[in-house]
N, C-alpha and C. Protein backbone atom coordinates (compact mmCIF):
# COMPACT_ATOMS: atom_id res chain seq x y z
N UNK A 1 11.78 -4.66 5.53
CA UNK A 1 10.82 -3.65 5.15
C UNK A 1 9.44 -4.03 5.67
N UNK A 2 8.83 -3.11 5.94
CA UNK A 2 7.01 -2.90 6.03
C UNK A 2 6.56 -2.34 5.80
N UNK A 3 4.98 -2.23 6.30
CA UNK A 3 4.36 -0.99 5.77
C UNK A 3 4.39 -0.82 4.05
N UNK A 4 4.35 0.23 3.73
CA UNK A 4 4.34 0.86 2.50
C UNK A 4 5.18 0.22 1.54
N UNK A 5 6.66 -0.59 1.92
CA UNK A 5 7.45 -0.98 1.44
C UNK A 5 7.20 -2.64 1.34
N UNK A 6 5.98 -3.00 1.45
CA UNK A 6 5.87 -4.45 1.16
C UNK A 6 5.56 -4.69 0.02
N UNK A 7 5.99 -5.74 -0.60
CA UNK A 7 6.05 -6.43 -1.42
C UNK A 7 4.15 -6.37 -2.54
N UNK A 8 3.65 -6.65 -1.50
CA UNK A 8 2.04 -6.79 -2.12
C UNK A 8 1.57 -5.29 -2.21
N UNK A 9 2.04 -4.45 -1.40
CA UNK A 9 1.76 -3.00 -1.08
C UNK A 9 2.36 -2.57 -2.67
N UNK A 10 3.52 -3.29 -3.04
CA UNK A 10 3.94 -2.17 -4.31
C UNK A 10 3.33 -3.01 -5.83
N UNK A 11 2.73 -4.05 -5.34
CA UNK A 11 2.18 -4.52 -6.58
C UNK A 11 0.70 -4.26 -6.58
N UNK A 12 0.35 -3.83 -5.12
CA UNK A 12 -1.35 -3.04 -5.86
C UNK A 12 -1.20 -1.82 -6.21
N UNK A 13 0.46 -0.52 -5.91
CA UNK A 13 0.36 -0.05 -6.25
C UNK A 13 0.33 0.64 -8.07
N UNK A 14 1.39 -0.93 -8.58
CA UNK A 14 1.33 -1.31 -9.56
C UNK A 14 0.09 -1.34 -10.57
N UNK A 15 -1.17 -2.35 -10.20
CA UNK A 15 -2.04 -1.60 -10.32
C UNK A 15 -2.64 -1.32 -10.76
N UNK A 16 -2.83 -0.08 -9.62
CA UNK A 16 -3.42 1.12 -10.00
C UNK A 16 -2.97 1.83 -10.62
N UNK A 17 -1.58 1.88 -11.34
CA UNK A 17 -1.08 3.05 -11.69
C UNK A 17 -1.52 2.47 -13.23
N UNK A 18 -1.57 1.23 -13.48
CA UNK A 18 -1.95 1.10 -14.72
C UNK A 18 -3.46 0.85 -15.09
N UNK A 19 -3.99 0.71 -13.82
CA UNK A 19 -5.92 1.32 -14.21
C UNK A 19 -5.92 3.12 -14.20
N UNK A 20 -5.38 3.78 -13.79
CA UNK A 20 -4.94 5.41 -14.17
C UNK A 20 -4.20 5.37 -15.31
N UNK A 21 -3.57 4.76 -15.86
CA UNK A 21 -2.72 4.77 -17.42
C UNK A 21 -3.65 4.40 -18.07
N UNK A 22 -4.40 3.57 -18.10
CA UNK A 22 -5.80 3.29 -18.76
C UNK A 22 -7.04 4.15 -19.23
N UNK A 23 -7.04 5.13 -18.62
CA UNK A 23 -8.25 5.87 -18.24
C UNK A 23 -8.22 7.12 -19.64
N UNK A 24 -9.53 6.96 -19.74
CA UNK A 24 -10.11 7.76 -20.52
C UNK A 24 -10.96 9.17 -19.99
N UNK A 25 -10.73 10.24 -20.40
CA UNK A 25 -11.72 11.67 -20.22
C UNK A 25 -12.47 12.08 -21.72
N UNK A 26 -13.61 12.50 -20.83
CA UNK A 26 -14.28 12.78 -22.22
C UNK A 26 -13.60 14.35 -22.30
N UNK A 27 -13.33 15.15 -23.13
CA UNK A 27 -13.32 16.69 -23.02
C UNK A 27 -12.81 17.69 -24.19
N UNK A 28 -13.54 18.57 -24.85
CA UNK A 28 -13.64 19.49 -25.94
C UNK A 28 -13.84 17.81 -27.27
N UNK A 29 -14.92 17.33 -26.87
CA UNK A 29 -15.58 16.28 -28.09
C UNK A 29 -14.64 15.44 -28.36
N UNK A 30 -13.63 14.74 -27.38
CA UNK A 30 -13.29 13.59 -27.74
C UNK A 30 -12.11 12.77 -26.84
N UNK A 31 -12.02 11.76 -26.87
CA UNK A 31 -11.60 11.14 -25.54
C UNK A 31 -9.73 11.80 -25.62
N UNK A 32 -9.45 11.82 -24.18
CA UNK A 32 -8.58 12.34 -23.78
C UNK A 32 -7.87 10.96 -22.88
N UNK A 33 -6.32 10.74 -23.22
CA UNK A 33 -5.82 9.99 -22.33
C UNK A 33 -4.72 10.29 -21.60
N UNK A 34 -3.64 9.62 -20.97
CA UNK A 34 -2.69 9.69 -20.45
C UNK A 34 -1.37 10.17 -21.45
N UNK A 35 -1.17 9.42 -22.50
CA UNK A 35 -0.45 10.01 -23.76
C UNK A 35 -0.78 11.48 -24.08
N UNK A 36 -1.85 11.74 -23.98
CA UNK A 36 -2.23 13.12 -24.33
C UNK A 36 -1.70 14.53 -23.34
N UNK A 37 -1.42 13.98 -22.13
CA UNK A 37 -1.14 15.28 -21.20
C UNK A 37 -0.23 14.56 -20.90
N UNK A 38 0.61 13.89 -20.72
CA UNK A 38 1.80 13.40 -20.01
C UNK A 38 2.74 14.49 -20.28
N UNK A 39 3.94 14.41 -19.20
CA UNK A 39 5.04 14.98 -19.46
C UNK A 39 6.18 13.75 -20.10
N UNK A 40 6.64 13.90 -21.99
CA UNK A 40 7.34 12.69 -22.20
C UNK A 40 8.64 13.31 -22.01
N UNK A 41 9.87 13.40 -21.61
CA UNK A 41 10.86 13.74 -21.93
C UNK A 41 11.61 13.89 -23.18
N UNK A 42 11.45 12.24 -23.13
CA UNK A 42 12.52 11.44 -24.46
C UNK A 42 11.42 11.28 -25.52
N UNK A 43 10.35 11.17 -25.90
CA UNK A 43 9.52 10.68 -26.64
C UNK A 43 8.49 12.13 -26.71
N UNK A 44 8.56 13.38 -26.94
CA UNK A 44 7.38 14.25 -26.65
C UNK A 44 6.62 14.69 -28.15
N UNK A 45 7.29 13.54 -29.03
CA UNK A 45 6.28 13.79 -30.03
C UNK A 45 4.61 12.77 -30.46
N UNK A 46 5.52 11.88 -29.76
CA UNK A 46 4.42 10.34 -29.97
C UNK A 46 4.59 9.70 -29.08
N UNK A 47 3.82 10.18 -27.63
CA UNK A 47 4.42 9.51 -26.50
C UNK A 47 3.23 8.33 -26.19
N UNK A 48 3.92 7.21 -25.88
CA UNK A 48 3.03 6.23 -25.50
C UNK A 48 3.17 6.30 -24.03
N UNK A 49 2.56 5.37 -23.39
CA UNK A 49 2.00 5.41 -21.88
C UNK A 49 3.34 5.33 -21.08
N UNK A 50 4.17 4.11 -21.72
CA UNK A 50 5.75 3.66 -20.51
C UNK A 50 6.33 5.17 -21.82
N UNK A 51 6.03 5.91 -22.11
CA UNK A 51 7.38 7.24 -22.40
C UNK A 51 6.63 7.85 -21.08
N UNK A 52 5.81 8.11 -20.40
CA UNK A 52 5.38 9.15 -19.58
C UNK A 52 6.07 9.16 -18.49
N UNK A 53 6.97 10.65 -17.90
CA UNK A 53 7.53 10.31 -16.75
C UNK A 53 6.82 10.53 -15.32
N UNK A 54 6.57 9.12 -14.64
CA UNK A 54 5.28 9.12 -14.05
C UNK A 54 6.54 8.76 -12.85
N UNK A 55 6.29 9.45 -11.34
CA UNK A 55 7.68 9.35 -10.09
C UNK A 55 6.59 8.33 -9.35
N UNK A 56 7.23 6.85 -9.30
CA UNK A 56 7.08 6.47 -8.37
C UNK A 56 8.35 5.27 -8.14
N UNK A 57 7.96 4.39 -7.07
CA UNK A 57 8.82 3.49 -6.11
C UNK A 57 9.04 2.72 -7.33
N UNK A 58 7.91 1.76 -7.55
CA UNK A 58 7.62 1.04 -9.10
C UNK A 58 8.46 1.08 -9.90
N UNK A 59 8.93 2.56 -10.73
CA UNK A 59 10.02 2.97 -11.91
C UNK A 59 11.25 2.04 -11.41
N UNK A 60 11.52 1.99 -10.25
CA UNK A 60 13.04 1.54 -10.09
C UNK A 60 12.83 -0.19 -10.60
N UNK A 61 11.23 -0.85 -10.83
CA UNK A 61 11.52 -1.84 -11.96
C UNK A 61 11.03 -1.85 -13.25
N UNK A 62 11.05 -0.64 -13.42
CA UNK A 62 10.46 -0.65 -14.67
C UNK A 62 8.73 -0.99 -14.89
N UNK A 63 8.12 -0.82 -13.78
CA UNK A 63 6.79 -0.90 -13.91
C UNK A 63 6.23 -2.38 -14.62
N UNK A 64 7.17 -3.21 -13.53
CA UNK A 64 7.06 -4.59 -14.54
C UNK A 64 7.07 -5.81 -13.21
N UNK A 65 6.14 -6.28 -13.15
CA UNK A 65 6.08 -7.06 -12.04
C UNK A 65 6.92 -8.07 -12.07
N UNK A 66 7.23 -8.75 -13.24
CA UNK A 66 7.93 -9.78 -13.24
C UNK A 66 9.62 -9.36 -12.45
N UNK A 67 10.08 -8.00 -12.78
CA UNK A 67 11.13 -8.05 -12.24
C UNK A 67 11.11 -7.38 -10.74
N UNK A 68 9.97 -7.45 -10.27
CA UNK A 68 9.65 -7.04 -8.48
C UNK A 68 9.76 -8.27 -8.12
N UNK A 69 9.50 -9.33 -8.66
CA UNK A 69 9.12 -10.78 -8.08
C UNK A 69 10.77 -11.25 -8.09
N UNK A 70 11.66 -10.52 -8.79
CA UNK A 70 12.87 -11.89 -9.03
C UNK A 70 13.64 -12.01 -7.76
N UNK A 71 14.62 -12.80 -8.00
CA UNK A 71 15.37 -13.26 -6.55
C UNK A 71 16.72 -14.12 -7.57
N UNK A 72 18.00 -13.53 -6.95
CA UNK A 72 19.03 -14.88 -7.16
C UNK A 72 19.98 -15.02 -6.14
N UNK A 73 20.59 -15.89 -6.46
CA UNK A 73 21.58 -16.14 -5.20
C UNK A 73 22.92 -15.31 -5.77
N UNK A 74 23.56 -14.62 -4.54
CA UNK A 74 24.73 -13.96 -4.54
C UNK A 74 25.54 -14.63 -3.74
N UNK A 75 27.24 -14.49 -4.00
CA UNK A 75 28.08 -14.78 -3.24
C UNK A 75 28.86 -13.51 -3.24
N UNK A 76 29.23 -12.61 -2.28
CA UNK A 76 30.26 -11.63 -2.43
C UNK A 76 31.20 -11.58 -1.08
N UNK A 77 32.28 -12.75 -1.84
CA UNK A 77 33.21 -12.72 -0.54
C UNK A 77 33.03 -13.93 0.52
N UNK A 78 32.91 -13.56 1.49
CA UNK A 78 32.44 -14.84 2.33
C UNK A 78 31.00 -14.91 2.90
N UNK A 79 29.93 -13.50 1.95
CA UNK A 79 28.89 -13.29 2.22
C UNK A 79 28.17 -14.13 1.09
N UNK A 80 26.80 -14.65 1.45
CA UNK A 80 25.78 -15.37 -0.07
C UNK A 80 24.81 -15.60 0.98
N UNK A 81 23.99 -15.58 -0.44
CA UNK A 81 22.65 -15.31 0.19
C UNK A 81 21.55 -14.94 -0.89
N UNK A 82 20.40 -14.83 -1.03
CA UNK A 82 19.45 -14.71 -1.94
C UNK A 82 19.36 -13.05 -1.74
N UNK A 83 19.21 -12.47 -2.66
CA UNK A 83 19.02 -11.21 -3.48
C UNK A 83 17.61 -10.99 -4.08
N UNK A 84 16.82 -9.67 -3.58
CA UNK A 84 15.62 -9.47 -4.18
C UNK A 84 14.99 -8.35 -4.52
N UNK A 85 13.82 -8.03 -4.39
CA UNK A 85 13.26 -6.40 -4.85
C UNK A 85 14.26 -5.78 -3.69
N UNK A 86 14.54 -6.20 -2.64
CA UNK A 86 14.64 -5.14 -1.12
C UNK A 86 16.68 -4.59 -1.65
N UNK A 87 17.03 -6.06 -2.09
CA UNK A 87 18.63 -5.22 -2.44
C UNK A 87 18.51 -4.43 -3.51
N UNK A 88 17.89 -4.50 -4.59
CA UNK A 88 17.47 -3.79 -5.71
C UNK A 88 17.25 -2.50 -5.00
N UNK A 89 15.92 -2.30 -4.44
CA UNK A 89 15.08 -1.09 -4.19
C UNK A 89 16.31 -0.11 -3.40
N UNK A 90 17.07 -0.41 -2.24
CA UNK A 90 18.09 -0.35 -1.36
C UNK A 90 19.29 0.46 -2.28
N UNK A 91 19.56 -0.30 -3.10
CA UNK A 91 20.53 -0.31 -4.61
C UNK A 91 20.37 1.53 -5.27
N UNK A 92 18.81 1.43 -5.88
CA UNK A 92 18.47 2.52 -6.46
C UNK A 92 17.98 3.85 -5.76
N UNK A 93 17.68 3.53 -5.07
CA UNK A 93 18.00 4.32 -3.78
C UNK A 93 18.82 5.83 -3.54
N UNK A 94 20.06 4.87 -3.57
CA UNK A 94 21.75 5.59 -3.21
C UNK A 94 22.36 5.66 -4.77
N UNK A 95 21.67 4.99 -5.84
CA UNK A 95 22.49 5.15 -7.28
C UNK A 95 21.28 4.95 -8.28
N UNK A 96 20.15 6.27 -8.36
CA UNK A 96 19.19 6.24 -9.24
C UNK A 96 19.54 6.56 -10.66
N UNK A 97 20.85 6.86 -10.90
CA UNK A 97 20.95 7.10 -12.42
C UNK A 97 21.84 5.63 -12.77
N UNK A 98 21.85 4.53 -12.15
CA UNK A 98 22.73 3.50 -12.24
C UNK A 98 21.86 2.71 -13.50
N UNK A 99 22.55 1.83 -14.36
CA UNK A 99 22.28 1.44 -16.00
C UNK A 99 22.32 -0.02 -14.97
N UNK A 100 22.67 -0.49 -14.25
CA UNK A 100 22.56 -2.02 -13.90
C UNK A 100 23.12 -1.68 -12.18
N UNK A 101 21.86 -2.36 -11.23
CA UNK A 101 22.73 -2.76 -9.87
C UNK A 101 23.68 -3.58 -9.68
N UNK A 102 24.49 -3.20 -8.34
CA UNK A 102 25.68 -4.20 -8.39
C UNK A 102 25.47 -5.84 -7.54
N UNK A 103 23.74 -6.29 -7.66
CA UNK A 103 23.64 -7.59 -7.09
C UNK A 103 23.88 -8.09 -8.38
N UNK A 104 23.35 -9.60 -7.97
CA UNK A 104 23.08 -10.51 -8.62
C UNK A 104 21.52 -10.55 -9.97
N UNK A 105 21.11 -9.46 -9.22
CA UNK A 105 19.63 -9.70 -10.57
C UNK A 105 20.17 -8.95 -12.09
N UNK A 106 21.47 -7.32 -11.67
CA UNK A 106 22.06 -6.80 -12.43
C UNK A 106 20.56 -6.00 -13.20
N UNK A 107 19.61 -5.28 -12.21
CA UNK A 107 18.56 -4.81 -13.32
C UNK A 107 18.67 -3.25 -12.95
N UNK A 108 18.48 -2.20 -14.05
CA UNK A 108 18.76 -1.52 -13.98
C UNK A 108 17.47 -0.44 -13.11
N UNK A 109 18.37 0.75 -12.69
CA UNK A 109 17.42 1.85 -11.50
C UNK A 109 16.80 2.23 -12.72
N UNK A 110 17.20 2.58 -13.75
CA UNK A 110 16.64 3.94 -14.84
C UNK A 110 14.80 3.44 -15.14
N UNK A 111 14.33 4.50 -14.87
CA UNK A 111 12.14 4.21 -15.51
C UNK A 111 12.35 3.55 -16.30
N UNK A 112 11.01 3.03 -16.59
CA UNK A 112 10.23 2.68 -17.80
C UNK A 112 10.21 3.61 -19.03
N UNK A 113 10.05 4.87 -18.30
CA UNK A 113 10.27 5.71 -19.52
C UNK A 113 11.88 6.04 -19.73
N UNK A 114 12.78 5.49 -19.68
CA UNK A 114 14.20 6.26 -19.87
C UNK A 114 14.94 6.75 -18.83
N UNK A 115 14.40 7.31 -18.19
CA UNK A 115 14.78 8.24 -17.19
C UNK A 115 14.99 7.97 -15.98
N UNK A 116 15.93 9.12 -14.99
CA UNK A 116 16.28 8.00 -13.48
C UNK A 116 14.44 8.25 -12.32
């Protein structure tokens, strides 16, 4: 991967998406946030910031850096080799409603908020 698909590229996009989850509007006398206009699916009565279904690359880890960073070793067959965001990302891809990929990290495609 390059470009857009690098590694540092998706953790500033990271972010930013959570200095925009952050953000405050002033408007009709009193602060307005992201909870407030989000679209929640699963949560649309008391939605906190990870219920919001927000589309990006990111969701496929859950908007969680620690699991962009992981890596393990796979053996499948007479193939092994280290496993990372790129088999993951690759993974969810082709199976965005998948509950766990079929590497070695086993983390699932579904958002932060629930959803694929």
């Amino acid at each position: 991967f390059s470009g857009v698909l690098a590694q540092d590229v998706l953790l500033a996009l990271l972010e930013l998406q959570e200095e925009l989850a952050g953000t405050t509007a002033w408007a009709q006398g009193r602060n307005v946030t992201l909870q407030d206009v989000c679209y929640a699916p699963l949560n649309p009565a008391a939605p906190g910031v990870g219920d919001c279904a927000v589309s990006s690359v990111t969701q496929y880890f859950q908007n969680n850096r620690s699991r962009l960073a992981l890596s393990a070793w796979q053996q499948d067959g007479k193939l092994q080799g280290t496993v990372d965001w790129h088999d993951h990302l690759i993974y969810c891809v082709n199976s965005p409603l998948s509950f766990k990929d079929i590497t070695a990290l086993e983390l699932s495609c579904m958002a932060e908020y629930g959803g694929p």
